[in-house]
Structure formats: C-alpha cells, structure tokens
Protein backbone atom coordinates (compact mmCIF):
# COMPACT_ATOMS: atom_id res chain seq x y z
CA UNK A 1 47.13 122.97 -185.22
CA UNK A 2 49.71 120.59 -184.76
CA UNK A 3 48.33 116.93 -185.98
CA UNK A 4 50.24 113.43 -185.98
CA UNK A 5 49.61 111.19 -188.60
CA UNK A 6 48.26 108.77 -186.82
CA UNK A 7 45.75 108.38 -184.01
CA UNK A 8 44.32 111.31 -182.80
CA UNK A 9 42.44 111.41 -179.27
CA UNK A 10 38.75 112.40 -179.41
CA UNK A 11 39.17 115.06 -176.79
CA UNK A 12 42.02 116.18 -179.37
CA UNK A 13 40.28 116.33 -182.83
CA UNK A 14 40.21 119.53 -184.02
CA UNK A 15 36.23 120.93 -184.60
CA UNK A 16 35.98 120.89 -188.39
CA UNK A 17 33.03 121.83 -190.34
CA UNK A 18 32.15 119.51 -193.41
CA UNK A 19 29.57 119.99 -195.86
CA UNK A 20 26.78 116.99 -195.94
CA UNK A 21 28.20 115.60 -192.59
CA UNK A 22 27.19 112.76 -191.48
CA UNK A 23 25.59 111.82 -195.35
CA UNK A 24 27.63 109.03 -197.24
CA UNK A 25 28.72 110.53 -200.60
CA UNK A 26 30.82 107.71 -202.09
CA UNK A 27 32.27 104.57 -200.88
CA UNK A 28 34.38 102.05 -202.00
CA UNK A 29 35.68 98.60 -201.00
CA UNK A 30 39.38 97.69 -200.35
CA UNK A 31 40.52 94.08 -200.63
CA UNK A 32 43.37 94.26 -198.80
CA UNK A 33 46.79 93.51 -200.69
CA UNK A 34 50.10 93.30 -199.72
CA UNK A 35 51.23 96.38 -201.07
CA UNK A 36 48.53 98.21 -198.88
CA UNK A 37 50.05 96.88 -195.90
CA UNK A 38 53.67 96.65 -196.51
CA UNK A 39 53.62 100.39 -198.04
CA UNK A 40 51.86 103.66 -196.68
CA UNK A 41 49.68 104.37 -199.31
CA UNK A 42 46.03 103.15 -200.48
CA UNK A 43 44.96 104.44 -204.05
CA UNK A 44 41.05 105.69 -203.94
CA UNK A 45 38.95 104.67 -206.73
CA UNK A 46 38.74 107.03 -209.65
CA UNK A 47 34.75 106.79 -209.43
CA UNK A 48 35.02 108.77 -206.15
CA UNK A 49 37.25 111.67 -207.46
CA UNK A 50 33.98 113.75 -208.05
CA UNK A 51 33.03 113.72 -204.41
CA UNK A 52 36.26 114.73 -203.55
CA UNK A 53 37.53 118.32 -203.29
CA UNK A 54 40.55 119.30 -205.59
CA UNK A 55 41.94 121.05 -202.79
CA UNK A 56 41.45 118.75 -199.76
CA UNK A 57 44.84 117.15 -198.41
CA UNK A 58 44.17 115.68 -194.88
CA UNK A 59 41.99 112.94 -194.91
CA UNK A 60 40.37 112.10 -191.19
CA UNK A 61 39.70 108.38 -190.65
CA UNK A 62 37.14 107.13 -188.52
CA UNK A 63 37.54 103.50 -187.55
CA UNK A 64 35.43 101.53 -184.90
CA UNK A 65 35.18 105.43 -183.12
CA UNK A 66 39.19 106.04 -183.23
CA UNK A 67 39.83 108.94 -184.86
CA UNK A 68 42.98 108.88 -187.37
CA UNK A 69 44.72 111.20 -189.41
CA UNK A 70 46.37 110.62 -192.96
CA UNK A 71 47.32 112.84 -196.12
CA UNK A 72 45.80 113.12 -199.24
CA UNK A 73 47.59 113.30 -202.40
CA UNK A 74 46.43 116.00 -204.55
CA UNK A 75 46.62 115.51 -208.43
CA UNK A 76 45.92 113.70 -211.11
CA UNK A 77 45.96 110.17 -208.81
CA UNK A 78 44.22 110.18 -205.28
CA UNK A 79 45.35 108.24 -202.47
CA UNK A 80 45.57 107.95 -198.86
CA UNK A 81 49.24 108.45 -197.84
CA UNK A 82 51.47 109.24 -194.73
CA UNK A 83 49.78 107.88 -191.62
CA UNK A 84 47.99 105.18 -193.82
CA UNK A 85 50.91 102.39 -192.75
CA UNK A 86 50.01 103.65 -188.90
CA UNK A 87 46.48 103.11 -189.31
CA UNK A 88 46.84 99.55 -190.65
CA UNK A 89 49.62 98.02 -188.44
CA UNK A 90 47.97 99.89 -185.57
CA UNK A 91 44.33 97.93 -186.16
CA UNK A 92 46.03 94.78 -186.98
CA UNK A 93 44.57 94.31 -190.77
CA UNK A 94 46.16 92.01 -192.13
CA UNK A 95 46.22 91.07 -196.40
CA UNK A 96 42.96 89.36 -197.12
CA UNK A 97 40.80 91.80 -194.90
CA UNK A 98 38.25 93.51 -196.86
CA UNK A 99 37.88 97.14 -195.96
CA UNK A 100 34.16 99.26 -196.57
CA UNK A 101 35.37 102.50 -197.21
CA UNK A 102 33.12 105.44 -196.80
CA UNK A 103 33.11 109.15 -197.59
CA UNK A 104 30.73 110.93 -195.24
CA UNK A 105 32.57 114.71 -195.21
CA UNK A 106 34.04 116.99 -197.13
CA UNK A 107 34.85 120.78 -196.81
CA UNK A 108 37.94 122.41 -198.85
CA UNK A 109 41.35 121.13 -197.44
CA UNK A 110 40.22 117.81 -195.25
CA UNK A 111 37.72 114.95 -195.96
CA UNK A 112 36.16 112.77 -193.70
CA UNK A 113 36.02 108.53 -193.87
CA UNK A 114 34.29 106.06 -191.77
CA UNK A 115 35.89 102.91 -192.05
C-alpha cells in the first residue's frame, strides 16, 4: 500500500479495521503556535499516551471529511510528524487557530483522528 503523506482521496483510503471505531477515546486541544505551523510536527499530550498503541506509526487525519495521512513517532515522546506541515498549509490554519483534536480509532500500527 503505497500512501502519501498528505491528502488521501476517499475512494483511495485503504479499509482499515480499528477497535472502538467511531467512539472518542481521548482528545485534546491545540492552540496553534508558530512552531506547529512553521515545522512538521505537533507533540500529543502525554494524558493521551494510554489510548494510544505502542506500536501504531501512521496516524489517519480526518478533517471537515478529507482524509489525511501523517506519521507517528514511536517512543518515549508522541507526535504527529511527516505530512503534519501538508495538512496545515493545505487547510490554511494559521497561528492563533485553535484545533479540537480527537482520537476515535485505534488498531496496532495506525490510529485514527477527527479534527
């Protein structure tokens, strides 16, 4: 499967099962910073390391229906990496937007968030 980091089309998403799909199981708000859109990477709240699996590296991002896909670090500090920057400068947010940031599926290598 051979996935861009950046937006996907529907047709083109791959058919992944999560566990509790369609459930929220964390979320987490982003007050967009400078640094989150001059660099590609957004740090995830430690608080929502327990919903996520130690495993999972691909992180599918669901904003306003658009699918997107970015990585996920693995390790001691979380965060939303390569394809982050596309995702951002791509839907025009801009420092001072405040992002709700929602984790509603998870299976072993790929979490889903509705943004």
């Amino acid at each position: 499967m051979d996935i861009s980091y950046s937006s996907i089309d529907s047709e083109d998403m791959p058919d992944i099962d999560f566990e509790n799909e369609g459930q929220i199981l964390a979320s987490f708000e982003v007050f967009m910073a400078d640094s989150y859109i001059k660099h590609d990477d957004l740090y995830i709240p430690k608080k929502n390391y327990e919903h996520l699996p130690p495993n999972a590296h691909t992180a599918l991002l669901d904003f306003r229906g658009e699918p997107w896909v970015a990585t996920l670090t693995v390790g001691a500090r979380r965060q939303l990496r390569e394809g982050w920057s596309s995702f951002v400068q791509s839907n025009n947010i801009r420092a001072g937007c405040i992002l709700k940031i929602s984790l509603v599926g998870t299976n072993v290598t790929v979490v889903a968030f509705e943004i």
